[in-house]
PDB file of N, CA and C in Angstrom:
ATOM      1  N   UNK A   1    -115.794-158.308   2.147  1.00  0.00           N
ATOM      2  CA  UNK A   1    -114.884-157.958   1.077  1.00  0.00           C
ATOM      3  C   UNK A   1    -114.676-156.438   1.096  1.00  0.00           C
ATOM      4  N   UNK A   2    -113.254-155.970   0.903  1.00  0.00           N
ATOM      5  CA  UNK A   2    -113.046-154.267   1.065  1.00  0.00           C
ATOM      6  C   UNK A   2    -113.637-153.800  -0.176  1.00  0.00           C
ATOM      7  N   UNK A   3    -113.748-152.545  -0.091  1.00  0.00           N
ATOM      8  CA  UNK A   3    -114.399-151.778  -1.504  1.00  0.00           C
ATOM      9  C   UNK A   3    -113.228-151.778  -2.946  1.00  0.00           C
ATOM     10  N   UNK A   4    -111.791-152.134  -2.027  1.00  0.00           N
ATOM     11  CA  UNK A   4    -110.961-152.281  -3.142  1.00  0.00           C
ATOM     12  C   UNK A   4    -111.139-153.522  -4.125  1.00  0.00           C
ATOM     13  N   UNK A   5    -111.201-154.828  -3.279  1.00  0.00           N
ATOM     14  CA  UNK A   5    -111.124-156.110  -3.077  1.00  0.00           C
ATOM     15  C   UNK A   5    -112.573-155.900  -4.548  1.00  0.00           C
ATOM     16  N   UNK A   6    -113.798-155.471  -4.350  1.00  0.00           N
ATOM     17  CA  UNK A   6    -114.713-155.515  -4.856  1.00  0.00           C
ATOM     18  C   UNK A   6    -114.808-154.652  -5.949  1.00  0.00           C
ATOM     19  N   UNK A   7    -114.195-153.344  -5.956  1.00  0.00           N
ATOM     20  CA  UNK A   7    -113.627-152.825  -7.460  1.00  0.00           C
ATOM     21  C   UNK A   7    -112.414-153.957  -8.621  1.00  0.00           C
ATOM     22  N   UNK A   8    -111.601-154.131  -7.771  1.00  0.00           N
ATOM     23  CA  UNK A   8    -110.802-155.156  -8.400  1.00  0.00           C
ATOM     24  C   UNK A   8    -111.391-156.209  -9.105  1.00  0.00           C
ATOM     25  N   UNK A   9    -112.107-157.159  -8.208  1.00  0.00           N
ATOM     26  CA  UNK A   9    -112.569-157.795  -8.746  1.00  0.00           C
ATOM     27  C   UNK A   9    -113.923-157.572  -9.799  1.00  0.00           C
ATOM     28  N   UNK A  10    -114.749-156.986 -10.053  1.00  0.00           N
ATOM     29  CA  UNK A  10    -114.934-156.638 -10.799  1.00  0.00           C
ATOM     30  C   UNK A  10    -114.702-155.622 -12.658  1.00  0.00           C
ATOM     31  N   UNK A  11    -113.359-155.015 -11.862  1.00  0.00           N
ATOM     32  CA  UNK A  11    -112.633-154.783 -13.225  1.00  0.00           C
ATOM     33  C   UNK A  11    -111.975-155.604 -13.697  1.00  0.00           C
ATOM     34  N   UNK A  12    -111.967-156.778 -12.749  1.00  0.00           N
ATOM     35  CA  UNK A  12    -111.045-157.838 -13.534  1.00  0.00           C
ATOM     36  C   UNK A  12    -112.394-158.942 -14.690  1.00  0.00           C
ATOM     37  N   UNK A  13    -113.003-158.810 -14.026  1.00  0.00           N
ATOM     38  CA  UNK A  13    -113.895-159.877 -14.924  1.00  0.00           C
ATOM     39  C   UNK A  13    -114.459-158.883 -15.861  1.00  0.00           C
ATOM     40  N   UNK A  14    -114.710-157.914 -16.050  1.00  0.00           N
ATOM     41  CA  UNK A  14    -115.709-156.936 -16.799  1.00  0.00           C
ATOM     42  C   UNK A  14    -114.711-156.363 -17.609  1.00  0.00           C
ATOM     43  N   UNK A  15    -113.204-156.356 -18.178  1.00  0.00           N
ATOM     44  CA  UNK A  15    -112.332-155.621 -18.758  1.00  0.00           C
ATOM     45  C   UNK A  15    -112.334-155.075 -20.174  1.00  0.00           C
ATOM     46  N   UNK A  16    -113.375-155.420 -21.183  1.00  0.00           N
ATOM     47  CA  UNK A  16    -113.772-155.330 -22.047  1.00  0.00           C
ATOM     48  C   UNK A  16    -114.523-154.187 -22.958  1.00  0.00           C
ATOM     49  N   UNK A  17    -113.741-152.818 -23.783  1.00  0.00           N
ATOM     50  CA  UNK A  17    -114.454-151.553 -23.724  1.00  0.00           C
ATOM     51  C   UNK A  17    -115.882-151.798 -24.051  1.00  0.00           C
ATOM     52  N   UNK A  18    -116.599-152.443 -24.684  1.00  0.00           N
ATOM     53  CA  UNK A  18    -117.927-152.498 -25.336  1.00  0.00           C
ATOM     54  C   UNK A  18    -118.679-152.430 -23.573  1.00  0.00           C
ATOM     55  N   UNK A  19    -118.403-152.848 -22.800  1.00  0.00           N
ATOM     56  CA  UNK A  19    -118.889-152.869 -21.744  1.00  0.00           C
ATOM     57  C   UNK A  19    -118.649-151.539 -20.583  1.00  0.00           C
ATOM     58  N   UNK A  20    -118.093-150.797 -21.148  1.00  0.00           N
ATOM     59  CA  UNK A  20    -117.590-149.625 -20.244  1.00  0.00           C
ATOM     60  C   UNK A  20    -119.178-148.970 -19.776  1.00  0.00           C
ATOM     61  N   UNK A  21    -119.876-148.754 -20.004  1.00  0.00           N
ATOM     62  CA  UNK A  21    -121.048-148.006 -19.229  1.00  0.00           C
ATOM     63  C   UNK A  21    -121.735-149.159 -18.790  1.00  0.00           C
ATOM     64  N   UNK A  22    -122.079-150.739 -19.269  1.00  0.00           N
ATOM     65  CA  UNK A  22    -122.310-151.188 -17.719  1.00  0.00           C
ATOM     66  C   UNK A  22    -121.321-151.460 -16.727  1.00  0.00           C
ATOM     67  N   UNK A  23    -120.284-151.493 -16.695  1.00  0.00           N
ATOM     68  CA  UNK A  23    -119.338-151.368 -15.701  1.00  0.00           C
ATOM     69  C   UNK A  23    -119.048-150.061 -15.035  1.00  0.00           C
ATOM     70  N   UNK A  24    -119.486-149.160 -15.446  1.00  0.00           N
ATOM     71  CA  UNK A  24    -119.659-147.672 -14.963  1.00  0.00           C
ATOM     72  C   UNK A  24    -120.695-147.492 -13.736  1.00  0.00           C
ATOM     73  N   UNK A  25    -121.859-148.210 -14.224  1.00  0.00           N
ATOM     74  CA  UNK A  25    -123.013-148.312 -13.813  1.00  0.00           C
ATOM     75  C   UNK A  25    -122.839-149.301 -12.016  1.00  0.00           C
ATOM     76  N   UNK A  26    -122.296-150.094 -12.700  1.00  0.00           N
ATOM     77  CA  UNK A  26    -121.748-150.976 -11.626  1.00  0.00           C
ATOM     78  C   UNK A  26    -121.038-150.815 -10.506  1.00  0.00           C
ATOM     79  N   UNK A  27    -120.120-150.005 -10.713  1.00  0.00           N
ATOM     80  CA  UNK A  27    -118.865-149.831  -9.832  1.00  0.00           C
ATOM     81  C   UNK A  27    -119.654-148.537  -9.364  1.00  0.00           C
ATOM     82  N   UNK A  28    -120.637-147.647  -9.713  1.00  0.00           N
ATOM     83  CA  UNK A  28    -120.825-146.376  -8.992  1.00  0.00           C
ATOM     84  C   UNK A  28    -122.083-147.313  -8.122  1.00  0.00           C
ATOM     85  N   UNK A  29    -122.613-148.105  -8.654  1.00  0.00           N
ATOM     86  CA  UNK A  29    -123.699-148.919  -7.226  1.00  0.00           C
ATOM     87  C   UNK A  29    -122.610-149.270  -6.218  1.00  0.00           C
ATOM     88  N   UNK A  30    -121.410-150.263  -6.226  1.00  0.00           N
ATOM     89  CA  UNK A  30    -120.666-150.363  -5.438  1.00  0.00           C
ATOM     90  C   UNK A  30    -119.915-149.078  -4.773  1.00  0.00           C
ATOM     91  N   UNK A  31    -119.984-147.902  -5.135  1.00  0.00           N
ATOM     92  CA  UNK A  31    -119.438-146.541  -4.380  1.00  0.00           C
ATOM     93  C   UNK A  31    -120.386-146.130  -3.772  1.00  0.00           C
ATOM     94  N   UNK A  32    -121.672-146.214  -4.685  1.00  0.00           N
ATOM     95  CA  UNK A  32    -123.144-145.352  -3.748  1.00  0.00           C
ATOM     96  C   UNK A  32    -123.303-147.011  -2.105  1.00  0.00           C
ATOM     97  N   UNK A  33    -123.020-148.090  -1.794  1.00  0.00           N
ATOM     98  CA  UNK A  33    -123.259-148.517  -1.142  1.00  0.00           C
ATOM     99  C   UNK A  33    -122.461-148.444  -0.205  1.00  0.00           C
ATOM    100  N   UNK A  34    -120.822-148.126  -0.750  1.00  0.00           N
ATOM    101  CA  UNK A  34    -120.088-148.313   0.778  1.00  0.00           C
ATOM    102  C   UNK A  34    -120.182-146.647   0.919  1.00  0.00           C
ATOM    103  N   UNK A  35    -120.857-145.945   0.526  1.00  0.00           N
ATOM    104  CA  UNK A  35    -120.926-144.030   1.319  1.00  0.00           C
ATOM    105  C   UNK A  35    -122.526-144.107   1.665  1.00  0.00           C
ATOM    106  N   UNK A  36    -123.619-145.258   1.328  1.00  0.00           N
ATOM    107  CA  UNK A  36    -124.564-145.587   2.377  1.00  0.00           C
ATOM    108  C   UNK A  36    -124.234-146.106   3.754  1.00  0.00           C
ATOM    109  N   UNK A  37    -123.110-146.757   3.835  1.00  0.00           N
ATOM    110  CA  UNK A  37    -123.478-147.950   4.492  1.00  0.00           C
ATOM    111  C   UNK A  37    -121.761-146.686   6.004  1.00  0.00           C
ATOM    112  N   UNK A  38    -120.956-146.081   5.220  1.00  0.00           N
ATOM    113  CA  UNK A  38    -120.112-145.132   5.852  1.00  0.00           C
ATOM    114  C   UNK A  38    -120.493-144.238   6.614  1.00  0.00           C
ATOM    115  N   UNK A  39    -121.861-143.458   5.704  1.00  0.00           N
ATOM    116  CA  UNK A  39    -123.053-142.701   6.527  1.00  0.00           C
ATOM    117  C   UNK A  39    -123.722-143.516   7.286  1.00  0.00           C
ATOM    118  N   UNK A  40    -124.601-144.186   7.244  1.00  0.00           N
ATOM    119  CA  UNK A  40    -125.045-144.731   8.632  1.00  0.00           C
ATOM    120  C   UNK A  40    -123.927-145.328   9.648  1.00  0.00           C
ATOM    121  N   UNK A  41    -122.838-145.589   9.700  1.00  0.00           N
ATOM    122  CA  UNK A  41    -122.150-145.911  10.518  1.00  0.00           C
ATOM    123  C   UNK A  41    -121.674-144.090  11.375  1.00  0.00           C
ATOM    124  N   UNK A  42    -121.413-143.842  10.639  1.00  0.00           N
ATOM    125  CA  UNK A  42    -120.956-141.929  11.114  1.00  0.00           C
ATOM    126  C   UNK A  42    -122.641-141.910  12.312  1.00  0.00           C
ATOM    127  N   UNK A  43    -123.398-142.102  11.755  1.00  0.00           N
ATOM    128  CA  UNK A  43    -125.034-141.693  12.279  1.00  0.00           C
ATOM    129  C   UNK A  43    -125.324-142.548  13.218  1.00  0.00           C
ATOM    130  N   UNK A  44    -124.648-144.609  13.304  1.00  0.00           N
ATOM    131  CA  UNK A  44    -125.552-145.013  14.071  1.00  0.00           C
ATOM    132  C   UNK A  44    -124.058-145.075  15.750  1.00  0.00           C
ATOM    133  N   UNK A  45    -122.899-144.170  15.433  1.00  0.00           N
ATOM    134  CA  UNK A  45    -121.951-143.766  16.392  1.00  0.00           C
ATOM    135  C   UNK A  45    -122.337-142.803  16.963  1.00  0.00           C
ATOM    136  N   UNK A  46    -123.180-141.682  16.426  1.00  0.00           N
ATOM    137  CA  UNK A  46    -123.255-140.587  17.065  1.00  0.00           C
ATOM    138  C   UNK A  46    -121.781-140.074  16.405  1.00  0.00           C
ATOM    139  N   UNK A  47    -120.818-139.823  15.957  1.00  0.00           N
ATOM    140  CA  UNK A  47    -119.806-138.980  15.357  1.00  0.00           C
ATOM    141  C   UNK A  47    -120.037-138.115  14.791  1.00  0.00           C
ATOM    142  N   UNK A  48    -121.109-137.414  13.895  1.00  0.00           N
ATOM    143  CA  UNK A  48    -121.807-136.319  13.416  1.00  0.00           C
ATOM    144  C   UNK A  48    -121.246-135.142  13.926  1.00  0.00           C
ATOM    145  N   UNK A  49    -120.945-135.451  15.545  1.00  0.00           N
ATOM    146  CA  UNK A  49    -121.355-134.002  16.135  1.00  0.00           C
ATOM    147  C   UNK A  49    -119.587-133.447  15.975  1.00  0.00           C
ATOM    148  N   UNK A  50    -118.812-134.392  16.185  1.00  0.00           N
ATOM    149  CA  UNK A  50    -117.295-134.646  16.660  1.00  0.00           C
ATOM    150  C   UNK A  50    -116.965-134.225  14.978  1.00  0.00           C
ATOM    151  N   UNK A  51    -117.526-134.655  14.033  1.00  0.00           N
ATOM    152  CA  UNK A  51    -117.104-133.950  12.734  1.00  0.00           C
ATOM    153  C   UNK A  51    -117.769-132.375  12.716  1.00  0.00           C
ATOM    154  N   UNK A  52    -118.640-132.301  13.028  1.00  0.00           N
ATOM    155  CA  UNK A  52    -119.555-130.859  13.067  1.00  0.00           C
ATOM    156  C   UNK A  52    -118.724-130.082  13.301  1.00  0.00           C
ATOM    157  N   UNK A  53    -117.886-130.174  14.649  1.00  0.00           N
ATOM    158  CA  UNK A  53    -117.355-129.049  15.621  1.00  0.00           C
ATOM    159  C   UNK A  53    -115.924-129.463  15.479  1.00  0.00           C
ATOM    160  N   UNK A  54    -115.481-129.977  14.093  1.00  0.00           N
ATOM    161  CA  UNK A  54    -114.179-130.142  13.733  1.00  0.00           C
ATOM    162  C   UNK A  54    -113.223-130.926  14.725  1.00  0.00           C
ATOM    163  N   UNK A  55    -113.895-131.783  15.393  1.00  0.00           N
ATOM    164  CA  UNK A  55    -113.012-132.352  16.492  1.00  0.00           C
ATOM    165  C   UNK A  55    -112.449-133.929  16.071  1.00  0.00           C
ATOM    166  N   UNK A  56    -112.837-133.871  14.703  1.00  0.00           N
ATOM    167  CA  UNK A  56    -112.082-135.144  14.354  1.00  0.00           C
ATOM    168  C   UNK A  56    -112.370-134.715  12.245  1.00  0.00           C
ATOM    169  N   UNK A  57    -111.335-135.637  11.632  1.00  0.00           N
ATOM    170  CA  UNK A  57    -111.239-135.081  10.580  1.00  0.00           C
ATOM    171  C   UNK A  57    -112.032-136.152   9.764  1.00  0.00           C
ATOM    172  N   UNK A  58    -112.572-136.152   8.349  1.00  0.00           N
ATOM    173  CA  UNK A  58    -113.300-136.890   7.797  1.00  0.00           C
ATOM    174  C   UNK A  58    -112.220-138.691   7.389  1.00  0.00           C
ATOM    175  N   UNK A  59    -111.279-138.167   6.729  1.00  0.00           N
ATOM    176  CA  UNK A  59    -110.209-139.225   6.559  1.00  0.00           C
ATOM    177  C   UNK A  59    -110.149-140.298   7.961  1.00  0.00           C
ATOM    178  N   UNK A  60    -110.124-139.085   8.764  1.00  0.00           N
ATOM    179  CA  UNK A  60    -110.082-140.429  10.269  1.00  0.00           C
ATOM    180  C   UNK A  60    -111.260-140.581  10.808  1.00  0.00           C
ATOM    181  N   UNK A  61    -112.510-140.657  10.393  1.00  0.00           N
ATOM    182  CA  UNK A  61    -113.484-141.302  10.443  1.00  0.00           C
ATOM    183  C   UNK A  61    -113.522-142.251   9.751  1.00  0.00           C
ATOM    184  N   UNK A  62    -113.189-142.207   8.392  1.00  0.00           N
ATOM    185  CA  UNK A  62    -112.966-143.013   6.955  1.00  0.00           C
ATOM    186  C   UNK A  62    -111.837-144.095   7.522  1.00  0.00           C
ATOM    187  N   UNK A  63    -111.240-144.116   7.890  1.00  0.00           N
ATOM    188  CA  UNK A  63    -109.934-145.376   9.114  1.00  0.00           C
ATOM    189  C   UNK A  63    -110.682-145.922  10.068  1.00  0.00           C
ATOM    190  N   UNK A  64    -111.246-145.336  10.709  1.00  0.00           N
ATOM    191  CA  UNK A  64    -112.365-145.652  11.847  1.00  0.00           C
ATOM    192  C   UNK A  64    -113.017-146.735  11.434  1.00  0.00           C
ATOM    193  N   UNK A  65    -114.337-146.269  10.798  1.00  0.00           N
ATOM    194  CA  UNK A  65    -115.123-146.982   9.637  1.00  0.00           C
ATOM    195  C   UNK A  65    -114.729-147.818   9.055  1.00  0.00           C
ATOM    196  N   UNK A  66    -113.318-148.519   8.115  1.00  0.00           N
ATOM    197  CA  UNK A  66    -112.692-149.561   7.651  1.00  0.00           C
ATOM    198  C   UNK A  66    -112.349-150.105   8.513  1.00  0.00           C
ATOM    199  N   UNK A  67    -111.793-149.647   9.637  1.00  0.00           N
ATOM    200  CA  UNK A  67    -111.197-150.912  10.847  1.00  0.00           C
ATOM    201  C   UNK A  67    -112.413-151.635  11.422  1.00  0.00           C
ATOM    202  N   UNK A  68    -113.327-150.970  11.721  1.00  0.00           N
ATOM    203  CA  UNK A  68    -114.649-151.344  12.902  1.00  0.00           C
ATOM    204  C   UNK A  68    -115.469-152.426  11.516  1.00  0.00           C
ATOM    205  N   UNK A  69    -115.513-152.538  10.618  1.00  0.00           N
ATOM    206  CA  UNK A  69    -116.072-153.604   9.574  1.00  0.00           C
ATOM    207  C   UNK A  69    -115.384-154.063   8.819  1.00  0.00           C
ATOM    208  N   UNK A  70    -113.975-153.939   9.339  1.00  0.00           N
ATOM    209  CA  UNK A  70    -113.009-155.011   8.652  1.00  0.00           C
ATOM    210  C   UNK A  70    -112.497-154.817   6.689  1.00  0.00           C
ATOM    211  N   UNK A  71    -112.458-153.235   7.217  1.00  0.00           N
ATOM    212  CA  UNK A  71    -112.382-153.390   5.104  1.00  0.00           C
ATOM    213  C   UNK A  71    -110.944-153.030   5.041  1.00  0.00           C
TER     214      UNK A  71
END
């Protein structure tokens, strides 16, 4: 499921203000996992170095990364 697909759906079932800070809570676990899971992909490519020395830009790593796991 894309990170959109999984924000969506969760603001769709959770829409309710009384609930706004656990849904806060929620949706930043779903952000802290796909920039875990973005970083180890950057780390288990070896790309580190190719961003280091500016030879590729962060956005097109971020395209990279969604195509190669399908998000």
């Amino acid at each position: 499921m894309t990170l959109r697909e999984k924000l969506k759906s969760y603001a769709m079932d959770n829409h309710y203000k009384k609930y706004g800070e656990l849904n806060a809570k929620n949706l930043e676990k779903i952000a802290d996992e796909f920039a875990v899971s973005f970083t180890e992909w950057v780390i288990e490519k070896e790309l580190f170095y190719s961003l280091q020395y500016g030879r590729i830009k962060t956005s097109e790593l971020l395209l990279m990364f969604k195509k190669d796991k399908g998000l």
